[in-house]
N, C-alpha and C. Protein backbone atom coordinates (compact mmCIF):
# COMPACT_ATOMS: atom_id res chain seq x y z
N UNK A 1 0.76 -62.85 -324.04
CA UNK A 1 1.95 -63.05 -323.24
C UNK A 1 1.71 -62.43 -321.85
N UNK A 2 1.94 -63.01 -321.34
CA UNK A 2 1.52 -62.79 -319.06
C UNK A 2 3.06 -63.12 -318.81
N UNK A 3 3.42 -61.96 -318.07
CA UNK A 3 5.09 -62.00 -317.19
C UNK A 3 4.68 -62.71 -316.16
N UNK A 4 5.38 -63.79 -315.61
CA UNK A 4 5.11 -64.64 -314.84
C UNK A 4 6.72 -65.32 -313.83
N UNK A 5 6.06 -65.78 -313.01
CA UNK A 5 7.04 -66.48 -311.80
C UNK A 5 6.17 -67.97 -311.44
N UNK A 6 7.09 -68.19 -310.59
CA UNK A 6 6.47 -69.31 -309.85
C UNK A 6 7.55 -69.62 -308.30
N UNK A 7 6.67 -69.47 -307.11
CA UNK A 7 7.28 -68.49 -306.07
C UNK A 7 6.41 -69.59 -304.76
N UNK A 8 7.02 -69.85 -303.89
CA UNK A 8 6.50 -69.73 -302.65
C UNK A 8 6.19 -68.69 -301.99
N UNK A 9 4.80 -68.79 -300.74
CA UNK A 9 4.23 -67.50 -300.66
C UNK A 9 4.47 -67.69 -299.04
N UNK A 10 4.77 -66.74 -298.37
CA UNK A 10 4.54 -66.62 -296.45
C UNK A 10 3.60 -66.64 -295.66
N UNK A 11 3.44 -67.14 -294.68
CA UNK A 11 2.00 -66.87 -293.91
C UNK A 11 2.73 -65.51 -293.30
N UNK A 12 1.30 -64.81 -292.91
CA UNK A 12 0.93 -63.65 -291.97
C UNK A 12 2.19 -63.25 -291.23
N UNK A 13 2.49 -64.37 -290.46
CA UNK A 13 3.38 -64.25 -289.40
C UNK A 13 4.75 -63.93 -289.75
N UNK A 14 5.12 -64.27 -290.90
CA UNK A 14 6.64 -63.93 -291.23
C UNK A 14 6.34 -62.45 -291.87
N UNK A 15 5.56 -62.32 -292.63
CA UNK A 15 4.80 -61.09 -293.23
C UNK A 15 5.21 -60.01 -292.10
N UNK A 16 4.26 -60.24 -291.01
CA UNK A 16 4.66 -59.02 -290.05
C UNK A 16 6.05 -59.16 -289.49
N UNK A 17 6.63 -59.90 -288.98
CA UNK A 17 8.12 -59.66 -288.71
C UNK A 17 9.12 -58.96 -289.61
N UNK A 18 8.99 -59.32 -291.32
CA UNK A 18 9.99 -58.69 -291.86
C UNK A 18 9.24 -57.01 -292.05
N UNK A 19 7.74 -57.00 -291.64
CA UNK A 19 7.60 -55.86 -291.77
C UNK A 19 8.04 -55.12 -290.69
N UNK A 20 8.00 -55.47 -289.40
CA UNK A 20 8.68 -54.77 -288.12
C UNK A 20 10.30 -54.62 -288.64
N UNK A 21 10.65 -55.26 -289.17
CA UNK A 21 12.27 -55.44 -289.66
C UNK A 21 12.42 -53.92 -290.37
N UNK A 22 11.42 -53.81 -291.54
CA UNK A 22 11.48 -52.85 -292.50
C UNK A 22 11.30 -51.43 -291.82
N UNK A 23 10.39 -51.29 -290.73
CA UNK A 23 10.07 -50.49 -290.11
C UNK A 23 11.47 -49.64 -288.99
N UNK A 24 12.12 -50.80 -288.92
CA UNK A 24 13.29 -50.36 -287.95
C UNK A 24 14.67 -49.89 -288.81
N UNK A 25 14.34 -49.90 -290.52
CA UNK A 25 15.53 -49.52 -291.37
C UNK A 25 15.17 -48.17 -291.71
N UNK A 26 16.22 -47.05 -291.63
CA UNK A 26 16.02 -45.97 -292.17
C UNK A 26 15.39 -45.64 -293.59
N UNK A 27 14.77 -44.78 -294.02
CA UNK A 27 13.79 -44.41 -295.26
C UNK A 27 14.90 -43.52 -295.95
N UNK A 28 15.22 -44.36 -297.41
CA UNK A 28 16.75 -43.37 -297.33
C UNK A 28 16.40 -43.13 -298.67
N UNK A 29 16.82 -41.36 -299.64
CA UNK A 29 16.25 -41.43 -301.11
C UNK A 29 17.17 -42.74 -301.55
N UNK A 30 16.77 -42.95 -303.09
CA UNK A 30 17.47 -43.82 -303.75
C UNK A 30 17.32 -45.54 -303.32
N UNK A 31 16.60 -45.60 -302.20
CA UNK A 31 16.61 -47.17 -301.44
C UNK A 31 14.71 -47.31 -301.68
N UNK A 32 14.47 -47.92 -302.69
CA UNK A 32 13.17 -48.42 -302.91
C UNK A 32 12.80 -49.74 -302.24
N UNK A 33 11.92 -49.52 -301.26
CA UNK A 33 11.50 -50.69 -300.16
C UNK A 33 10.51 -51.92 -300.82
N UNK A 34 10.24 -52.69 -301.17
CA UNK A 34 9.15 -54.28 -300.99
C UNK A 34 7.98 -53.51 -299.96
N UNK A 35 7.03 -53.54 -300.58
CA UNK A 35 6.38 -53.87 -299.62
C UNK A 35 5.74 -55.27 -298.99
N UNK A 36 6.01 -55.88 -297.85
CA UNK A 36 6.03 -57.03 -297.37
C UNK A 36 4.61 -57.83 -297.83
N UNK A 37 3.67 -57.16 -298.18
CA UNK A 37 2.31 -57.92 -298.83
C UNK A 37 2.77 -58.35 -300.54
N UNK A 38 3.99 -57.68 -301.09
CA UNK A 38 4.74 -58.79 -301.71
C UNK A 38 5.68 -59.34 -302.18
N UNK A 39 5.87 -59.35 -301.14
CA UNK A 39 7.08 -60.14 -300.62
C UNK A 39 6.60 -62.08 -300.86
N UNK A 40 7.78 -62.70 -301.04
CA UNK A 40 7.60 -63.88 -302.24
C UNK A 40 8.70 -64.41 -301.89
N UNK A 41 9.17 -66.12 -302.20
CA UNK A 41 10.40 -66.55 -302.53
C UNK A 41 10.33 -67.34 -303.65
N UNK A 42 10.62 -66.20 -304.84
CA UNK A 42 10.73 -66.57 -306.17
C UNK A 42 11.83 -68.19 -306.25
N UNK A 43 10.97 -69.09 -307.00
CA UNK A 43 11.92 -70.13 -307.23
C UNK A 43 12.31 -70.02 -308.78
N UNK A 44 11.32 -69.80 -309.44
CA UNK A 44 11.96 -69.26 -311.01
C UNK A 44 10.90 -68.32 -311.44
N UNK A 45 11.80 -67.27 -312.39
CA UNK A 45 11.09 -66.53 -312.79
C UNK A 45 10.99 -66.70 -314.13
N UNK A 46 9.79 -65.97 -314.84
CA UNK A 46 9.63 -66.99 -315.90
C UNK A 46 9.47 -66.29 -317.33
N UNK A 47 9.30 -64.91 -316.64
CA UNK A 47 9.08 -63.62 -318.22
C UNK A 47 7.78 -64.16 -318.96
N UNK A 48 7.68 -63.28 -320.03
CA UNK A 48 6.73 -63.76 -320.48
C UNK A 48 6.20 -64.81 -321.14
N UNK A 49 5.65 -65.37 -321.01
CA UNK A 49 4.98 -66.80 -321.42
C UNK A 49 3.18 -66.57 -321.95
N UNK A 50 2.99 -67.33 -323.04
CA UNK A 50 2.16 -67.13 -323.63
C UNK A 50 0.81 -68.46 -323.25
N UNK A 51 -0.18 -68.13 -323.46
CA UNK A 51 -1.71 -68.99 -323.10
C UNK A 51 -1.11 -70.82 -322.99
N UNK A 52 -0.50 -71.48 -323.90
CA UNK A 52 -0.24 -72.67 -324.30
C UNK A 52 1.07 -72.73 -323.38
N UNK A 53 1.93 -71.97 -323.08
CA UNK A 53 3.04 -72.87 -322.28
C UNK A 53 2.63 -72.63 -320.78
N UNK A 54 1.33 -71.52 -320.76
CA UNK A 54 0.65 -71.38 -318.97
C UNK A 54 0.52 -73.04 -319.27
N UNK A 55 -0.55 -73.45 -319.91
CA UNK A 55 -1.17 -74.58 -320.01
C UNK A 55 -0.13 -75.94 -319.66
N UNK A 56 0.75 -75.42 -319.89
CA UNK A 56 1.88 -77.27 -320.01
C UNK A 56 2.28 -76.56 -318.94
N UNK A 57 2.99 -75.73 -318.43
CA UNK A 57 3.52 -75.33 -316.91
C UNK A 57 3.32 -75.80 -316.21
N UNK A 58 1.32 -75.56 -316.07
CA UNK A 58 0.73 -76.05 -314.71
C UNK A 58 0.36 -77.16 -315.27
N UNK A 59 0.28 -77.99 -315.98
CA UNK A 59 0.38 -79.00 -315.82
C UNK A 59 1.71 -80.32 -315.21
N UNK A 60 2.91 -79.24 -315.68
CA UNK A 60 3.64 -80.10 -315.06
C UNK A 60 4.42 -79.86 -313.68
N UNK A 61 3.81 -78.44 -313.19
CA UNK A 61 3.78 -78.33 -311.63
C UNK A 61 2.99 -78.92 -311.13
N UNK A 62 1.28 -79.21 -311.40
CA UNK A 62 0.79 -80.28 -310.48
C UNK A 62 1.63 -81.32 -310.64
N UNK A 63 1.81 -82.19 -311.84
CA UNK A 63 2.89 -83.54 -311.65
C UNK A 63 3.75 -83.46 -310.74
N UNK A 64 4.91 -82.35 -310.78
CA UNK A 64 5.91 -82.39 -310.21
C UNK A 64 5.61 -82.63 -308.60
N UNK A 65 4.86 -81.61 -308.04
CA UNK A 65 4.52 -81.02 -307.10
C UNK A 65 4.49 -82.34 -306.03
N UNK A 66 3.74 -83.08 -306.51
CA UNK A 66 2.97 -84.30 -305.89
C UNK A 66 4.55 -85.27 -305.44
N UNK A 67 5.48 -84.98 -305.88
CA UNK A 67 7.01 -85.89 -305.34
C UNK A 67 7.43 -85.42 -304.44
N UNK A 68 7.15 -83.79 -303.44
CA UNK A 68 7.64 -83.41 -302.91
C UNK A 68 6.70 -83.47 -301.47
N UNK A 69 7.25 -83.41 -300.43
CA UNK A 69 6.42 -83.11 -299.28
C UNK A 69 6.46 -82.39 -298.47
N UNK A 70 5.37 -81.65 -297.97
CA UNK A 70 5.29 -80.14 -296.99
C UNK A 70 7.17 -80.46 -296.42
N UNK A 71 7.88 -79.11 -295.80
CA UNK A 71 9.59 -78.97 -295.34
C UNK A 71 9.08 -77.58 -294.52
N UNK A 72 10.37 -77.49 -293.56
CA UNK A 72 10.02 -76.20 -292.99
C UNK A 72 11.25 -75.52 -293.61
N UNK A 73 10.74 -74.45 -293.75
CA UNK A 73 12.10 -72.97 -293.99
C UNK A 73 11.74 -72.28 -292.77
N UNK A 74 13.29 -71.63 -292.09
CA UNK A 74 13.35 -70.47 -291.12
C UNK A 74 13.75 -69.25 -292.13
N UNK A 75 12.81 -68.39 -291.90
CA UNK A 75 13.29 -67.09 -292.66
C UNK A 75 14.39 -66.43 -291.45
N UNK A 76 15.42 -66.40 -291.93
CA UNK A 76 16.66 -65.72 -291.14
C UNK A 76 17.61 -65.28 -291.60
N UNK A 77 18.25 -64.23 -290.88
CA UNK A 77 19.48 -63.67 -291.57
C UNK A 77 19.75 -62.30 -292.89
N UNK A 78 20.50 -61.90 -293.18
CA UNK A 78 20.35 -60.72 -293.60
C UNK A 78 21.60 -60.68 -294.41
N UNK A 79 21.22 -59.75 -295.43
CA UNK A 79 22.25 -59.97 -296.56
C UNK A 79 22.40 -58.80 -297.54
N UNK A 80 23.35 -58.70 -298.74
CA UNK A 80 22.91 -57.66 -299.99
C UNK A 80 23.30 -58.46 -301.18
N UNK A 81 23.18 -58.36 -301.91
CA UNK A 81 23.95 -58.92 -303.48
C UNK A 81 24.28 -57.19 -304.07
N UNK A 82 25.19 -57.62 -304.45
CA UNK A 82 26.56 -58.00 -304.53
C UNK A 82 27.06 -58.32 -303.39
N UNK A 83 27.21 -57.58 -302.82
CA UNK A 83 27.82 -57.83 -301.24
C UNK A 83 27.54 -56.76 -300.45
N UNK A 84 27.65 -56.66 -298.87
CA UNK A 84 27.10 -55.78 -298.14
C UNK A 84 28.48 -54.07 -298.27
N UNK A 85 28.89 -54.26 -298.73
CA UNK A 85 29.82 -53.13 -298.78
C UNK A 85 29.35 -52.73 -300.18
N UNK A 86 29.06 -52.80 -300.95
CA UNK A 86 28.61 -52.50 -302.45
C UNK A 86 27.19 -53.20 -302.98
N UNK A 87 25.88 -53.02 -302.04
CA UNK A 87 24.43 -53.58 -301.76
C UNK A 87 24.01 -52.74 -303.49
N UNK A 88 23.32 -53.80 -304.15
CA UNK A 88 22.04 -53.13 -305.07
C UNK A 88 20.79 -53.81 -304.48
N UNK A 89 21.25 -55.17 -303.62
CA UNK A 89 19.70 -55.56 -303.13
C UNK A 89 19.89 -55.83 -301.82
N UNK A 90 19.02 -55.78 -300.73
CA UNK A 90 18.59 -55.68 -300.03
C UNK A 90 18.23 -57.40 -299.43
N UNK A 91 18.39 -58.48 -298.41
CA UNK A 91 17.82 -59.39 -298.32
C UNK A 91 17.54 -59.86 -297.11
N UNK A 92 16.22 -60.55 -296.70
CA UNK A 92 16.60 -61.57 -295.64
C UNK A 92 16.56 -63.12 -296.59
N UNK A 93 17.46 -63.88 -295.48
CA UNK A 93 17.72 -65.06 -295.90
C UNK A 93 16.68 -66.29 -295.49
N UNK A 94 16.35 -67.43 -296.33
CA UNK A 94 15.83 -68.58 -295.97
C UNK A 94 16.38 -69.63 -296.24
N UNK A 95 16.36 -70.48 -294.26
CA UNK A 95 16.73 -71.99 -294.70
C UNK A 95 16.41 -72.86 -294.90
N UNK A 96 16.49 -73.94 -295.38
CA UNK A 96 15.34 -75.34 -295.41
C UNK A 96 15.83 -76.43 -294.33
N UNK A 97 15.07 -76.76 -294.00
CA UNK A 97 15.34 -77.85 -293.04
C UNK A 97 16.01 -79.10 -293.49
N UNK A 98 15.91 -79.21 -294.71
CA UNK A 98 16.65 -80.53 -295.25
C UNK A 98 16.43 -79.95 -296.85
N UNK A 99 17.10 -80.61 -297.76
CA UNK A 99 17.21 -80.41 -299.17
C UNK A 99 15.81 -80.12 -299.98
N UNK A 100 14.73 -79.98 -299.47
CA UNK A 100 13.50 -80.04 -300.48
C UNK A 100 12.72 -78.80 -300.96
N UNK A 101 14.21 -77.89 -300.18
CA UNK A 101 13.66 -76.07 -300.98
C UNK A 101 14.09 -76.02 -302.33
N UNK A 102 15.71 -76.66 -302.01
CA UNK A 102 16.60 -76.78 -303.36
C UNK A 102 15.95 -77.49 -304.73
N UNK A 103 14.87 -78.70 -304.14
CA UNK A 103 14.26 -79.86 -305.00
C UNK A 103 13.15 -78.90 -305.53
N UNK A 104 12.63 -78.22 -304.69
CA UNK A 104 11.44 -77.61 -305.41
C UNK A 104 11.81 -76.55 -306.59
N UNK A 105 12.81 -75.92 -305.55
CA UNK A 105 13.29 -74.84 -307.47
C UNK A 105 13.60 -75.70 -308.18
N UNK A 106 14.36 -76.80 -308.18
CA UNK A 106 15.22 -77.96 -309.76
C UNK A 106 13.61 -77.96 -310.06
N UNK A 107 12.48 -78.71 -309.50
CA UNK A 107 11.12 -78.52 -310.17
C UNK A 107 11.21 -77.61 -310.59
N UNK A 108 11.11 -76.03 -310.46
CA UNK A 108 10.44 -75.28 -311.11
C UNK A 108 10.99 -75.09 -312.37
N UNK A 109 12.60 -75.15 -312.42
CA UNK A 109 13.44 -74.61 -313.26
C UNK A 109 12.97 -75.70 -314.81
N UNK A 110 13.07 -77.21 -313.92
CA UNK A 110 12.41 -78.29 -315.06
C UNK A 110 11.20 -77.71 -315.97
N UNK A 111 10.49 -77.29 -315.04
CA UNK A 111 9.09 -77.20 -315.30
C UNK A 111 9.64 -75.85 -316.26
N UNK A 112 9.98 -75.23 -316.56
CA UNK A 112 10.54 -73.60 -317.27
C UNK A 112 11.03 -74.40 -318.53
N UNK A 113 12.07 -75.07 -318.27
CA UNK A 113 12.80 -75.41 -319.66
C UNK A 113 11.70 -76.57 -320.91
N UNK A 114 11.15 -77.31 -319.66
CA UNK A 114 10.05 -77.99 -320.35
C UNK A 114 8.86 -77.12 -321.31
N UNK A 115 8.77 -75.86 -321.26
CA UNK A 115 7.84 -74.89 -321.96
C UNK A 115 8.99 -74.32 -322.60
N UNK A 116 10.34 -74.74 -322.88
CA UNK A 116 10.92 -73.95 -323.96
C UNK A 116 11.85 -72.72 -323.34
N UNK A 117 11.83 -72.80 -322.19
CA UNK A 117 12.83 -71.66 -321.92
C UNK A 117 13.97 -71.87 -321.46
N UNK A 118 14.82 -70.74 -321.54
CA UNK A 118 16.34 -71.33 -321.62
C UNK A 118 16.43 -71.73 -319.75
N UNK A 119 17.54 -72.15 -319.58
CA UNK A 119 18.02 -72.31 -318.17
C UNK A 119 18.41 -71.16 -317.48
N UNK A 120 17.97 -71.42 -316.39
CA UNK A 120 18.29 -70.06 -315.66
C UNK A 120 20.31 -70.28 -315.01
N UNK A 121 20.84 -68.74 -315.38
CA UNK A 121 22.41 -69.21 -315.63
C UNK A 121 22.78 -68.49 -313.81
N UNK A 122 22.00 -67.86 -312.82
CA UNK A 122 22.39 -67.76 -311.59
C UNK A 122 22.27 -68.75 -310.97
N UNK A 123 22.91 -69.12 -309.89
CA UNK A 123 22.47 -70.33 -308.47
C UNK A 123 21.31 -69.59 -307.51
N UNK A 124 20.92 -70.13 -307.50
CA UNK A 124 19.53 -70.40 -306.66
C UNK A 124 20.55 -70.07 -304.97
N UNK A 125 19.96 -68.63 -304.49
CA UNK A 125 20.27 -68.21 -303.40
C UNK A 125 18.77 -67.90 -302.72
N UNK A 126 18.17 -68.48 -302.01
CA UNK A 126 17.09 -68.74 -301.48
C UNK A 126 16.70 -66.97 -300.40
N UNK A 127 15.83 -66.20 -300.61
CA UNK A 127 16.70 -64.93 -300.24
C UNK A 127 14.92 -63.88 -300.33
N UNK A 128 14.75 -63.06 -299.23
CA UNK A 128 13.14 -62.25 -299.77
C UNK A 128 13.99 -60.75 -300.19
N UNK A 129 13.45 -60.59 -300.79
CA UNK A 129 14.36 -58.78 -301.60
C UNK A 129 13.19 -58.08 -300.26
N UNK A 130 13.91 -57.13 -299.93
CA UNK A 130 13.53 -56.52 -298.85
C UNK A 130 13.65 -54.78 -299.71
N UNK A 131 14.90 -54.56 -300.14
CA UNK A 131 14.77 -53.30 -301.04
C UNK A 131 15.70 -52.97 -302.31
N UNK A 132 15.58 -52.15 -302.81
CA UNK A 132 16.52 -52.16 -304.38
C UNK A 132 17.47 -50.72 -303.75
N UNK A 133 18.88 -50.46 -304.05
CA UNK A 133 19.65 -49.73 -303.85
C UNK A 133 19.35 -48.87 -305.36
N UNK A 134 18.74 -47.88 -305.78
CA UNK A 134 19.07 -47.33 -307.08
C UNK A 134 19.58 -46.10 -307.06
N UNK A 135 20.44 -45.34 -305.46
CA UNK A 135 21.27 -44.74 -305.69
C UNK A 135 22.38 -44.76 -304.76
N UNK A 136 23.55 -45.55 -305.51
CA UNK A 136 24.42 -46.09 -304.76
C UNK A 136 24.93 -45.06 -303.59
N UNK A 137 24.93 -43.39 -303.63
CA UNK A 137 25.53 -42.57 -302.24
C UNK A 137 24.66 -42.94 -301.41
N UNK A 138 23.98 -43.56 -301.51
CA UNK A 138 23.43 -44.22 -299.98
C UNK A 138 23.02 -45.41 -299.69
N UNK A 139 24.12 -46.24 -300.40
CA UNK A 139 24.16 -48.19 -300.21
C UNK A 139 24.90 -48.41 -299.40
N UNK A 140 25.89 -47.52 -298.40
CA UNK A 140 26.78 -47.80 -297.23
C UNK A 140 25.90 -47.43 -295.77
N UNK A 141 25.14 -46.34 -296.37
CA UNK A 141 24.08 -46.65 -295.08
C UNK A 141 22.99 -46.92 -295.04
N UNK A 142 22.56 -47.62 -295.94
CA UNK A 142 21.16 -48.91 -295.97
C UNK A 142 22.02 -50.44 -295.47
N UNK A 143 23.39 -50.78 -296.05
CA UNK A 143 24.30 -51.61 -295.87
C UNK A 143 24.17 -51.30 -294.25
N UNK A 144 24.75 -50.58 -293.32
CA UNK A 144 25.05 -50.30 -292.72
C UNK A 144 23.97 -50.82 -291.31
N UNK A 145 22.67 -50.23 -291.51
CA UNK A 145 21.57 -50.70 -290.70
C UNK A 145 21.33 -51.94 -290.79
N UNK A 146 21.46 -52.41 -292.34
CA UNK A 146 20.66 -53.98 -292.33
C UNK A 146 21.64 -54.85 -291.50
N UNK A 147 23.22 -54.34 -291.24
CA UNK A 147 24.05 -55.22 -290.68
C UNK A 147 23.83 -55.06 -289.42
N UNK A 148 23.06 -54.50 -288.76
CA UNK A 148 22.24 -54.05 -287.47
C UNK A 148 21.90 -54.78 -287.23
N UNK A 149 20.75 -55.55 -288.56
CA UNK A 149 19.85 -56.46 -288.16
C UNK A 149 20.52 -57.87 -288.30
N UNK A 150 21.82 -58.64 -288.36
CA UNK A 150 22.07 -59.49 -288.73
C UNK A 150 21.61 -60.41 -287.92
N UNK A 151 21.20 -60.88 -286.76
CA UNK A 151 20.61 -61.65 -286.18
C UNK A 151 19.05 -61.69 -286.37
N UNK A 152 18.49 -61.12 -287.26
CA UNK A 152 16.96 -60.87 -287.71
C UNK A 152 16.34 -62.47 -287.90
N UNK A 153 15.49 -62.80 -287.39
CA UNK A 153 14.53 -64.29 -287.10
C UNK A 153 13.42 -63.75 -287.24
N UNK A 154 12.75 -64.33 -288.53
CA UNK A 154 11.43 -63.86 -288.92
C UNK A 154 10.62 -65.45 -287.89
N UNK A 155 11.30 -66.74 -288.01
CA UNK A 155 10.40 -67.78 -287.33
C UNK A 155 10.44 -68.64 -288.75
N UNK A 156 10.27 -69.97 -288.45
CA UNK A 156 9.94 -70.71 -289.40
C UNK A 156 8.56 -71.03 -289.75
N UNK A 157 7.93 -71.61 -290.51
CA UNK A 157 6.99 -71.91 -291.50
C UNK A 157 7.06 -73.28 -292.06
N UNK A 158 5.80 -73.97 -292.10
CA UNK A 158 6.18 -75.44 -293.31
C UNK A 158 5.70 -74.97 -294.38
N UNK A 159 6.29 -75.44 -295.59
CA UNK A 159 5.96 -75.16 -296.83
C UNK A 159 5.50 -76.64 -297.55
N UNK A 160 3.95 -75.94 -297.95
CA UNK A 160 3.23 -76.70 -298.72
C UNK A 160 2.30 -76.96 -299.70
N UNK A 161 3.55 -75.55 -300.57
CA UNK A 161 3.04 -75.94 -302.13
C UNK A 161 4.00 -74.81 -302.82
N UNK A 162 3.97 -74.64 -303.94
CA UNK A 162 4.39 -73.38 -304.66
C UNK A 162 3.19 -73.07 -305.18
N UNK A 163 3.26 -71.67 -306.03
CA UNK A 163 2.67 -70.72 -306.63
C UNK A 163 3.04 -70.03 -307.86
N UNK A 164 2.08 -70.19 -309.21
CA UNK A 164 2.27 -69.48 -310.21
C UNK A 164 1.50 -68.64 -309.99
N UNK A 165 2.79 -67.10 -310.10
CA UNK A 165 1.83 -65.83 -310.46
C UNK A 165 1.76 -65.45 -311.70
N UNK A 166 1.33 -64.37 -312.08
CA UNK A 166 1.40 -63.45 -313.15
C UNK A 166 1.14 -62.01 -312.50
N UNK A 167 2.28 -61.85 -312.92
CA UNK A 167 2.83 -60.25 -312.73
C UNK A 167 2.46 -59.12 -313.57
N UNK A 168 1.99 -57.78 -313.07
CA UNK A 168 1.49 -57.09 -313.62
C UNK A 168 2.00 -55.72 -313.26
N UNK A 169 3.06 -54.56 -314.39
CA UNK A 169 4.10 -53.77 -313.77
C UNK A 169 2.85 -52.49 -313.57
N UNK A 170 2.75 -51.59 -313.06
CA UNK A 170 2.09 -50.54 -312.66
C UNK A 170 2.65 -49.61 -311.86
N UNK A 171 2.46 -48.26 -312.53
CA UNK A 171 3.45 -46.94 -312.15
C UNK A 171 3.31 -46.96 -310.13
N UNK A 172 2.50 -47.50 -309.55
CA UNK A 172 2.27 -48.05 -308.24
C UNK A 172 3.36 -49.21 -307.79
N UNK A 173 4.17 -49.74 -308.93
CA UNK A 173 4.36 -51.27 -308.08
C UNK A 173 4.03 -52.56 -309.17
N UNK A 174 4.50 -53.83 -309.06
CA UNK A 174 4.13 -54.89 -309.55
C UNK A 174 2.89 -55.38 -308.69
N UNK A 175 1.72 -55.48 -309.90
CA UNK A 175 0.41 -56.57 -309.10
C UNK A 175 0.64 -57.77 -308.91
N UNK A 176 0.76 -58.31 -307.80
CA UNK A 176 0.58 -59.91 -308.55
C UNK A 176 -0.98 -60.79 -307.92
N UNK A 177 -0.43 -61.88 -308.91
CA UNK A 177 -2.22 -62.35 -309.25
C UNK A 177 -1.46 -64.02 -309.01
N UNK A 178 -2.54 -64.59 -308.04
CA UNK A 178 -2.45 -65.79 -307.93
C UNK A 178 -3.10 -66.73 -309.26
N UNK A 179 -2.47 -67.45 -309.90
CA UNK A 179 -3.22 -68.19 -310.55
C UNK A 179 -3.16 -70.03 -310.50
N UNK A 180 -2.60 -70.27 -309.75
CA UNK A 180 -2.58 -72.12 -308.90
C UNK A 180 -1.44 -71.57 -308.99
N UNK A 181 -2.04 -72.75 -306.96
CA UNK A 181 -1.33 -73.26 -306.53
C UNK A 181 -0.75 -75.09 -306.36
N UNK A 182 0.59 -75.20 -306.40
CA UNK A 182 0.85 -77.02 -306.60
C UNK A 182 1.15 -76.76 -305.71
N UNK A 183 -0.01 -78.03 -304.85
CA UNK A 183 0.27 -78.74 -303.27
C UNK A 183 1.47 -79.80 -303.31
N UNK A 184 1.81 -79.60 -302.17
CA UNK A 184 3.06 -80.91 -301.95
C UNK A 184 2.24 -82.15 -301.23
N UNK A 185 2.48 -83.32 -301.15
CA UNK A 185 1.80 -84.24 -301.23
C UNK A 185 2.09 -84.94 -300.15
């Protein structure tokens, strides 16, 4: 069993902007930061999955993959879940230029239930976790700066493909490990 996702990945360039972003937010206890090398826009996540449903996965992300074609996303905007007055996460936001960010998660999610797993029961908020709040006396002023940044423009990007990882937890951090990528066609 390999803990796994399947995620669009950033070029360089958005990489360093949300890292200048991160750099300009206070270092606060209790506010655990991303570090921007991995940083990701998870389209489904997938838990653990065993040798035989890797196998039908990527098989039916290359299929899928091939209906969709390169789209641009602007990474922009700034956010928390729950909400910015009561933050456990931390976000910048991404848009798609037309419907084919939304099409690629319904792929991924297909591609999940097709190996047997249940449906994923949140909506798909398109979003990079920037940091985790794990002690709420200081989620009004991590809240507080990121609303600083609300005009934050990382730049857009075309997107042209997704990515299955496999995730690996370590007292350092999650590893992650590329293992294919599905090109868009």
């Amino acid at each position: 069993m390999v803990r796994s996702f399947v995620a669009i990945e950033f070029p360089d360039s958005v990489r360093n902007e949300i890292a200048r972003l991160l750099e300009r937010l206070p270092r606060l206890p209790g506010i655990t930061y991303v570090h921007p090398n991995r940083m990701h826009l998870t389209l489904r996540f997938l838990g653990d999955i065993d040798d035989g449903q890797s196998v039908r996965l990527r098989q039916t992300l290359r299929d899928a993959a091939t209906s969709l074609r390169p789209f641009e996303v602007r990474v922009q905007g700034v956010g928390a879940f729950p909400s910015l007055r009561r933050p456990s996460v931390l976000w910048v936001g991404l848009v798609a230029s037309d419907a084919s960010l939304v099409q690629a998660q319904e792929l991924s999610e297909r591609a999940a239930q097709a190996i047997g797993l249940p449906a994923e029961t949140k909506a798909f908020h398109p979003h990079v976790t920037l940091a985790r709040v794990r002690d709420s006396r200081f989620a009004l002023e991590a809240s507080d700066a990121l609303h600083a940044e609300r005009d934050f423009d990382a730049g857009a990007f075309v997107v042209s493909g997704m990515t299955l990882f496999h995730s690996r937890l370590t007292p350092h951090g999650p590893v992650y490990t590329p293992i294919e990528e599905f090109a868009f066609t």
